[in-house]
C-alpha atoms as a PDB file:
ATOM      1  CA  UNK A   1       0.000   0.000   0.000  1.00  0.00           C
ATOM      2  CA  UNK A   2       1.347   3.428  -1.087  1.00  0.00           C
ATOM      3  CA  UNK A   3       1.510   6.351   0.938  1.00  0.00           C
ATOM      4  CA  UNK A   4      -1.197   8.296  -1.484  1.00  0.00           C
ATOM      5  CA  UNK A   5      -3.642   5.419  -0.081  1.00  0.00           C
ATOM      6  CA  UNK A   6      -2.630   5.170   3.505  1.00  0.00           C
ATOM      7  CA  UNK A   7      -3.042   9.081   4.340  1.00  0.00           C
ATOM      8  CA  UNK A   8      -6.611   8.848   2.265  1.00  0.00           C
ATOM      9  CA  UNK A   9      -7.670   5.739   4.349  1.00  0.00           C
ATOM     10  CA  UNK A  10      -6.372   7.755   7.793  1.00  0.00           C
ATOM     11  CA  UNK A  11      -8.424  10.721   6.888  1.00  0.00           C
ATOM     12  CA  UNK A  12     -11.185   8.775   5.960  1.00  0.00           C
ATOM     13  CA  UNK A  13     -11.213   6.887   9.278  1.00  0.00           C
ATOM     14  CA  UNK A  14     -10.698  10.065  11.566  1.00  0.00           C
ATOM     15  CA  UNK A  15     -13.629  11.803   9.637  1.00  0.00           C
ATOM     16  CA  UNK A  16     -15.646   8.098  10.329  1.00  0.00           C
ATOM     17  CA  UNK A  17     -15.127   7.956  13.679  1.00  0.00           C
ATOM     18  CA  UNK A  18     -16.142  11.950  14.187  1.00  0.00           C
ATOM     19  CA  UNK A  19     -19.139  10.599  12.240  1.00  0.00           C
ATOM     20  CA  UNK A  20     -19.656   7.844  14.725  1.00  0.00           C
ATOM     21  CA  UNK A  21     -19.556  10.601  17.504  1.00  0.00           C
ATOM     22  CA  UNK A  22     -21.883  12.800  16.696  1.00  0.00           C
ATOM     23  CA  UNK A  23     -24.772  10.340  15.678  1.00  0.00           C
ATOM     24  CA  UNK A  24     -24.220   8.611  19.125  1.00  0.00           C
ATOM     25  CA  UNK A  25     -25.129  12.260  20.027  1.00  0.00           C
ATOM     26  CA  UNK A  26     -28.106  13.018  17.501  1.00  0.00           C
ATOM     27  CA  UNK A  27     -29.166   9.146  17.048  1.00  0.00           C
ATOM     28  CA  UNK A  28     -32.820  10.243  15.352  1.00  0.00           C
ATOM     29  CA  UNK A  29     -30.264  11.817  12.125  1.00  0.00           C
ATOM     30  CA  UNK A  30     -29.192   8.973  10.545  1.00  0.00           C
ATOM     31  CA  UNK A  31     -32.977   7.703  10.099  1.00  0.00           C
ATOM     32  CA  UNK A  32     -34.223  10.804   9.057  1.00  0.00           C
ATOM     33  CA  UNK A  33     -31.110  11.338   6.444  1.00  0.00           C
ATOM     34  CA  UNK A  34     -32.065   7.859   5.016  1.00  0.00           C
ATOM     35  CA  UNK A  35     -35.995   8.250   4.615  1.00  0.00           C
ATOM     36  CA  UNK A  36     -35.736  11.756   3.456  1.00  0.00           C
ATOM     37  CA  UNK A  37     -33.130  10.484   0.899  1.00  0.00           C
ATOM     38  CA  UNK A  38     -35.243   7.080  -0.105  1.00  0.00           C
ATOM     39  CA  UNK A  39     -38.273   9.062  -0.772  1.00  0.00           C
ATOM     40  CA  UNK A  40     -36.707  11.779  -2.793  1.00  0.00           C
ATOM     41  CA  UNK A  41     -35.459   9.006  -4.991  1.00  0.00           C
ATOM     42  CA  UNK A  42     -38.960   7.520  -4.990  1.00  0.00           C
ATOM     43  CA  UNK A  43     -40.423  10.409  -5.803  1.00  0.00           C
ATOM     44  CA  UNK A  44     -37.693  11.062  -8.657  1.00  0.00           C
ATOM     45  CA  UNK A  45     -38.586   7.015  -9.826  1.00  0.00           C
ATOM     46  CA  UNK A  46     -42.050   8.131 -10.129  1.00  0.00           C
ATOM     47  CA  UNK A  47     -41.929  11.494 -11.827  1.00  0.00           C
ATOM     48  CA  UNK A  48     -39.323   9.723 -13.958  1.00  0.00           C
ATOM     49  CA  UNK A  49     -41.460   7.028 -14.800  1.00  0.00           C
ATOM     50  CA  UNK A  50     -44.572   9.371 -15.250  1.00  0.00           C
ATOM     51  CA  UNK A  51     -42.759  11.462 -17.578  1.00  0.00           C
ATOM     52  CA  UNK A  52     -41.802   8.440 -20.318  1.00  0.00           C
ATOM     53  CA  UNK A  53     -46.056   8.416 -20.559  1.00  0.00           C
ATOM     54  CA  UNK A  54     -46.402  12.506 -21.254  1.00  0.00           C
ATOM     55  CA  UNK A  55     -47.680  12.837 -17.981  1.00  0.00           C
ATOM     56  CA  UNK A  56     -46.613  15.783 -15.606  1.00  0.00           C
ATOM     57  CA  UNK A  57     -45.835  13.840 -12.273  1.00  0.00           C
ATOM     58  CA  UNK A  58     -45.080  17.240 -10.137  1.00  0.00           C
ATOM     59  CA  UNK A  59     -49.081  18.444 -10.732  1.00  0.00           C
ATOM     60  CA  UNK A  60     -50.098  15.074  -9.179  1.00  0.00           C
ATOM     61  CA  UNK A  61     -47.675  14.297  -6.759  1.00  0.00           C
ATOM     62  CA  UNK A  62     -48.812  15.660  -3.197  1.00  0.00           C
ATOM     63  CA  UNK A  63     -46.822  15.520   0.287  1.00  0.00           C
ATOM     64  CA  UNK A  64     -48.809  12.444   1.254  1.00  0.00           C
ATOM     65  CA  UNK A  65     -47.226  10.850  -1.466  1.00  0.00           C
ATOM     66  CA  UNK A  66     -43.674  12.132  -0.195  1.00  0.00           C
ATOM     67  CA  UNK A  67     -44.628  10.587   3.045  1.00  0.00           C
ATOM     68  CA  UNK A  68     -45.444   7.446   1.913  1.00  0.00           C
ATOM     69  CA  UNK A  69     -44.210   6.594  -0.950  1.00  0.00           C
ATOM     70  CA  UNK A  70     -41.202   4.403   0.743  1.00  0.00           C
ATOM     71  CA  UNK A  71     -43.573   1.618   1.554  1.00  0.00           C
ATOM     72  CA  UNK A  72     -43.475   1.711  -2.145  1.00  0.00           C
ATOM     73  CA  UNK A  73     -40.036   1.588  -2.829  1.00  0.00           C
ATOM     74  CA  UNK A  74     -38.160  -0.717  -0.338  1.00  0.00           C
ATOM     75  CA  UNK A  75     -35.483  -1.481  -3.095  1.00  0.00           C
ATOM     76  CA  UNK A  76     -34.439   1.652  -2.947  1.00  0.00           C
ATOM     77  CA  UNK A  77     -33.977   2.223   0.565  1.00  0.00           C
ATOM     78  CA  UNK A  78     -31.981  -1.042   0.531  1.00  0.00           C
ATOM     79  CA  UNK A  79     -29.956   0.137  -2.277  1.00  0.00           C
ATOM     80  CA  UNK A  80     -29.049   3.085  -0.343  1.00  0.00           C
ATOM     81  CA  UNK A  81     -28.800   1.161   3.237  1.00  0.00           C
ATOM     82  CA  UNK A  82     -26.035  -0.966   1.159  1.00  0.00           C
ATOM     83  CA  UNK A  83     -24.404   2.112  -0.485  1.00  0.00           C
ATOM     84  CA  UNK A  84     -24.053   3.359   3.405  1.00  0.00           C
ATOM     85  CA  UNK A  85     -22.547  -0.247   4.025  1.00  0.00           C
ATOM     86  CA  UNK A  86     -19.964   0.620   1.945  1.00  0.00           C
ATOM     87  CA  UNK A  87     -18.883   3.664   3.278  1.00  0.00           C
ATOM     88  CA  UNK A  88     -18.492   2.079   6.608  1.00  0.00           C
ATOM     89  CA  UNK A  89     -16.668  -0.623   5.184  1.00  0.00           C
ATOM     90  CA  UNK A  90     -14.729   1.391   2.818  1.00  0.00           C
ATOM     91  CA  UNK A  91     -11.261   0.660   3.872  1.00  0.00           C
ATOM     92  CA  UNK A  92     -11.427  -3.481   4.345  1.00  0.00           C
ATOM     93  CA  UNK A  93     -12.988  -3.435   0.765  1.00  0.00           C
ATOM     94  CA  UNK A  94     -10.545  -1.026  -0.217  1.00  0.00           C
ATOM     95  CA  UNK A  95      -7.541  -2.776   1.284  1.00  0.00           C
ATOM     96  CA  UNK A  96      -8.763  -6.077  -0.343  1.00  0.00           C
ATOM     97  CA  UNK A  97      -8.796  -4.561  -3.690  1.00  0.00           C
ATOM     98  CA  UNK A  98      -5.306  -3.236  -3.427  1.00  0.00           C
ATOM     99  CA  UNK A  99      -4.041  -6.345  -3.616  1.00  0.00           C
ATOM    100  CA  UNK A 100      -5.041  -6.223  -7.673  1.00  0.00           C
ATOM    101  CA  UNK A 101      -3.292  -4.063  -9.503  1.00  0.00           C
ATOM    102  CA  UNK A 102      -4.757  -0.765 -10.265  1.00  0.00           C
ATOM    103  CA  UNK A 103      -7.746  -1.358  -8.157  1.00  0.00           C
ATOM    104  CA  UNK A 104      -6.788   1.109  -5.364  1.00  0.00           C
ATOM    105  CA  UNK A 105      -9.807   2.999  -4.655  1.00  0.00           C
ATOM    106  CA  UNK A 106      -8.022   5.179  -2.185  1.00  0.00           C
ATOM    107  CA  UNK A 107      -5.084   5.747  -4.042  1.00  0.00           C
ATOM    108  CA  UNK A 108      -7.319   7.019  -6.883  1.00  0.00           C
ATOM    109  CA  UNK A 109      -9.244   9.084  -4.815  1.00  0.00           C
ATOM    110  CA  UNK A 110      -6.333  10.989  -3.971  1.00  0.00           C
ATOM    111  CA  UNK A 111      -4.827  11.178  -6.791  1.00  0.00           C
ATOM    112  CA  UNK A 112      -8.006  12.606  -8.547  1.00  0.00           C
ATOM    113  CA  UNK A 113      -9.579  13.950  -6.256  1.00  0.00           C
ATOM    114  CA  UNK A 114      -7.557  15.928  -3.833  1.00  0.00           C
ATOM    115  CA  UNK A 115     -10.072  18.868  -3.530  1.00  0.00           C
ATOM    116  CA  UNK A 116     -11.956  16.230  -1.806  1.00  0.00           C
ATOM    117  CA  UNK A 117      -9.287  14.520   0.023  1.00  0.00           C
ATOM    118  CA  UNK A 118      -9.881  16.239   3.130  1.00  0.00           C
ATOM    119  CA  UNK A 119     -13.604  15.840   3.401  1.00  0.00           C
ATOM    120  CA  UNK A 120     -13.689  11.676   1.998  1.00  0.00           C
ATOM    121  CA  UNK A 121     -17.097  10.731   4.219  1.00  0.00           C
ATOM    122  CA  UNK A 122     -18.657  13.817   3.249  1.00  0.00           C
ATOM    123  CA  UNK A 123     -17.663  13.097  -0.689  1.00  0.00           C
ATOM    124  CA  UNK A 124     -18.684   9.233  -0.453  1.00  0.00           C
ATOM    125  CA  UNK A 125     -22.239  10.367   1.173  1.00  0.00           C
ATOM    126  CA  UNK A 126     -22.854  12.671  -1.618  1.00  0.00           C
ATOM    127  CA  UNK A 127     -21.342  10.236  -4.165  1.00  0.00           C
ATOM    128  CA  UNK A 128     -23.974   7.817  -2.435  1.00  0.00           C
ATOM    129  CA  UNK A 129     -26.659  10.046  -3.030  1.00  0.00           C
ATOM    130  CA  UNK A 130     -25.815  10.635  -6.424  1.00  0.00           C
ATOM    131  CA  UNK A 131     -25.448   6.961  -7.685  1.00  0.00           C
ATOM    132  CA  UNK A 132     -29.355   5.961  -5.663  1.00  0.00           C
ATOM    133  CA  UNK A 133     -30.977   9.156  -7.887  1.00  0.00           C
ATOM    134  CA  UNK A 134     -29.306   7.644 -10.726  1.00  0.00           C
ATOM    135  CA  UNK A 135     -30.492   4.139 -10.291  1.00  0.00           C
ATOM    136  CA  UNK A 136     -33.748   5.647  -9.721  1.00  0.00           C
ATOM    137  CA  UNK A 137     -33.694   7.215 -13.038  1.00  0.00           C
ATOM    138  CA  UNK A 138     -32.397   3.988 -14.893  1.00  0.00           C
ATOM    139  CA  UNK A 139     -35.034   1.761 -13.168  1.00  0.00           C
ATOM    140  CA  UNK A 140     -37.921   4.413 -14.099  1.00  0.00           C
ATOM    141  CA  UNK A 141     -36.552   3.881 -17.801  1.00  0.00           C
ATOM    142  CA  UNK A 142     -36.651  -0.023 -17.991  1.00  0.00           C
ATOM    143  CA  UNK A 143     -40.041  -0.143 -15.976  1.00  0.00           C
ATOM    144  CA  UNK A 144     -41.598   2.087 -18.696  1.00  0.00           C
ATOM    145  CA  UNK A 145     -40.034   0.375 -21.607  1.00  0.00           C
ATOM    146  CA  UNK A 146     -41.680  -3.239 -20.204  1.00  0.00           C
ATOM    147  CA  UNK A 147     -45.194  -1.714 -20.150  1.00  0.00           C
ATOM    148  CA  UNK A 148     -45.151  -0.250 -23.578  1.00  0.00           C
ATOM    149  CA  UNK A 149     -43.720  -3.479 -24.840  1.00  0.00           C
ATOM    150  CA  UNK A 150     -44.788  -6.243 -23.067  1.00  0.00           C
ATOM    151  CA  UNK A 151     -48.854  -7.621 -23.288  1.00  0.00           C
ATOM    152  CA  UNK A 152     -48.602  -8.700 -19.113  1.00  0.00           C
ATOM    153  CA  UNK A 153     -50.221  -7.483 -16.242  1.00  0.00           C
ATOM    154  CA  UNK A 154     -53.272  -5.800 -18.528  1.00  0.00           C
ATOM    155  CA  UNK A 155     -56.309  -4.772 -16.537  1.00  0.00           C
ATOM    156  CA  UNK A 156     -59.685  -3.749 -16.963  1.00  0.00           C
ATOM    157  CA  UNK A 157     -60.567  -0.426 -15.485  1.00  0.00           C
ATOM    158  CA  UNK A 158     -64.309   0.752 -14.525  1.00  0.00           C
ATOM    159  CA  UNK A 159     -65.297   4.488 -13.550  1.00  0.00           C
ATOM    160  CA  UNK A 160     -67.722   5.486 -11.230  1.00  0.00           C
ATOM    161  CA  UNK A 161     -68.690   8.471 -13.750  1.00  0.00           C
ATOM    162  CA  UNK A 162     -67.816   8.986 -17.625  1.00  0.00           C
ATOM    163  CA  UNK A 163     -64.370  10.040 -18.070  1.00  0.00           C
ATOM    164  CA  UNK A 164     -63.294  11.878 -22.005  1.00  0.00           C
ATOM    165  CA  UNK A 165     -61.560   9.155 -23.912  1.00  0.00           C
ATOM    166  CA  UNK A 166     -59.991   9.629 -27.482  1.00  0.00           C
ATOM    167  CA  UNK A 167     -62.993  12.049 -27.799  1.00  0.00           C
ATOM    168  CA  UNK A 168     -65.481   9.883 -26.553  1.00  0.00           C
ATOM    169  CA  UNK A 169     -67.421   9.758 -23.470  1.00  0.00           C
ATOM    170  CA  UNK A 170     -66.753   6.341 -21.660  1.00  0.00           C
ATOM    171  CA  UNK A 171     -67.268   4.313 -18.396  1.00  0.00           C
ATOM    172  CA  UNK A 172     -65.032   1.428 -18.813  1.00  0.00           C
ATOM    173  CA  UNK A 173     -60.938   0.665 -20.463  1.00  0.00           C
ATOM    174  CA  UNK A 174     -60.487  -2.637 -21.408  1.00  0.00           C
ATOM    175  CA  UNK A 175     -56.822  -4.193 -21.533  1.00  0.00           C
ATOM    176  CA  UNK A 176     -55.180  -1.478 -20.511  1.00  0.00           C
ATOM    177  CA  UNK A 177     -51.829  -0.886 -18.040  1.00  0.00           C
ATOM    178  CA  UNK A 178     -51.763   1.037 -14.508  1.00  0.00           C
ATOM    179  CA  UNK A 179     -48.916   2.765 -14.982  1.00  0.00           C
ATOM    180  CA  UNK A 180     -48.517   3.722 -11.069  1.00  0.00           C
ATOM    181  CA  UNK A 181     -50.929   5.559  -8.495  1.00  0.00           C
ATOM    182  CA  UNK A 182     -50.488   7.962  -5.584  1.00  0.00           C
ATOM    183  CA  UNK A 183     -52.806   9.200  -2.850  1.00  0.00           C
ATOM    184  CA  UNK A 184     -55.015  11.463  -5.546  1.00  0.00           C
ATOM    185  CA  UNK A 185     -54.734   9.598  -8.813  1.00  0.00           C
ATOM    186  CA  UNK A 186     -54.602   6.731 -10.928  1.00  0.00           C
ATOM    187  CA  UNK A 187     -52.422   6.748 -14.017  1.00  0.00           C
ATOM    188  CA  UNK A 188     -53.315   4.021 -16.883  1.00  0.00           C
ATOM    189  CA  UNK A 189     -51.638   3.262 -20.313  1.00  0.00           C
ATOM    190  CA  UNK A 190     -53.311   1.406 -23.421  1.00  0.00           C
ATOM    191  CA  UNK A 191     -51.035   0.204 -25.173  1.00  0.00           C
ATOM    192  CA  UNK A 192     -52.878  -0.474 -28.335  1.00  0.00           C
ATOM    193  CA  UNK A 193     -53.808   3.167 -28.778  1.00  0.00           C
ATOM    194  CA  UNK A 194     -50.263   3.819 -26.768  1.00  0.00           C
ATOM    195  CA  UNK A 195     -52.359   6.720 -25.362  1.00  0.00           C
ATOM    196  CA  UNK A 196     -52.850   7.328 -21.227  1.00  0.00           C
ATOM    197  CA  UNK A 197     -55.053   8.704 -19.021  1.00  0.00           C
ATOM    198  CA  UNK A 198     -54.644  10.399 -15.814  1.00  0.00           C
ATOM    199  CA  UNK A 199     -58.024   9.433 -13.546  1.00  0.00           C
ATOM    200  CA  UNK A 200     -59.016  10.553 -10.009  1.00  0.00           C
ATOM    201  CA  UNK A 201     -58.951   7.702  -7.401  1.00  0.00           C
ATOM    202  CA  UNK A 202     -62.260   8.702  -6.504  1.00  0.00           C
ATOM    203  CA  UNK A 203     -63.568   7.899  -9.667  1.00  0.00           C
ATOM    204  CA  UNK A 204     -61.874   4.229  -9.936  1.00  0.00           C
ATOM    205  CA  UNK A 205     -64.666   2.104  -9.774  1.00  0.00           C
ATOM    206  CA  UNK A 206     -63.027  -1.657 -10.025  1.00  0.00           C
ATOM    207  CA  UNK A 207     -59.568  -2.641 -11.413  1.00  0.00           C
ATOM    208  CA  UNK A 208     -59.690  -6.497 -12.558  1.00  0.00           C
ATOM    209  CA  UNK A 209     -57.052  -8.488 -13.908  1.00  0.00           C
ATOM    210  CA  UNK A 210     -57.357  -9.668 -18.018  1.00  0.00           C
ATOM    211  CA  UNK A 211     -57.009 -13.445 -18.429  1.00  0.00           C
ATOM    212  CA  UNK A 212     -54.536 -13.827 -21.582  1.00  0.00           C
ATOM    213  CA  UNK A 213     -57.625 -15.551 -23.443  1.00  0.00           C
ATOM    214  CA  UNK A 214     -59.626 -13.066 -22.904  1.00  0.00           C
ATOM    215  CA  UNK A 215     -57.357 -10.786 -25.125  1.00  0.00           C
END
């Protein structure tokens, strides 16, 4: 191990353990960083995903659905749990890769990265942050390209009252997709017509599943 990686791994640690301190102090943060943090990325997954239909997801996402949408989303709060993992366990991983050649984290880190070599936790937090929006976004992507092009999971949707349809005045979608819901509405895709339709909860009358014969 170099000296470029040893120094990086004894700042890291130091800043760690001052870390370690203060949440022994403040022990309701470190929940409260990662729900606040899961649900933003929720909330990105679903605007995300929303937007790959032409729907607006910011006009029909309320703080209810901020509050709740983790129970939702439990991969993503793991994803981020495990990103934290690594953090913690930074150096053991780190000193296990630098056994291969060229696969030094630390010593990279300092060599590219020396504006950030004196705050490393702070940089891998926001680095940690940075990579769970991302897989938000790439997740939102491939969930939207399976229900466009896949004929699963189609449903058949009743209203309470009429709803405006391609023009036409209707009280029932046949084989059709639920893109996703929150706390105010329901948001369903046909993919024959590939058009969509945002609906009011209130007005969702029954939702049942479409038998693949029934087709």
């Amino acid at each position: 191990m170099d000296h470029l990686t040893r120094v990086y791994h004894f700042r890291y640690l130091r800043q760690l353990l001052e870390v370690k301190r203060f949440l022994k102090v403040n022990p309701s943060l470190l929940p409260a960083v990662i729900y606040l943090v899961s649900s933003g990325a929720g909330l990105y997954y679903l605007t995300c995903l929303l937007s790959h239909f032409g729907f607006d997801g910011l006009k029909h996402i309320g703080l209810g659905d901020f509050l709740t949408i983790i129970f939702s989303s439990f991969w993503l709060l793991g994803a981020f749990v495990a990103f934290l993992l690594i953090l913690v366990f930074f150096i053991p991983i780190d000193r296990a890769s630098s056994s291969i050649q060229f696969l030094s984290i630390g010593k990279f880190m300092s060599a590219m990265n020396r504006p950030f070599l004196k705050i490393p936790v702070l940089y891998g937090f926001s680095s940690s942050v940075i990579a769970i929006f991302f897989s938000a976004n790439i997740l939102a992507e491939s969930q939207a390209s399976a229900i466009k092009h896949t004929k699963s999971e189609l449903v058949e949707v009743s209203f309470n009252y009429p709803v405006n349809w391609l023009g036409n005045t209707i009280t029932k979608l046949n084989a059709v997709k639920v893109v996703a819901s929150t706390s105010r509405y329901v948001f369903i895709y046909h993919p024959d017509t590939k058009k969509s339709v945002v609906v009011p909860l209130g007005n969702i009358a029954t939702i049942f599943n479409v038998k693949q014969g029934d087709e």
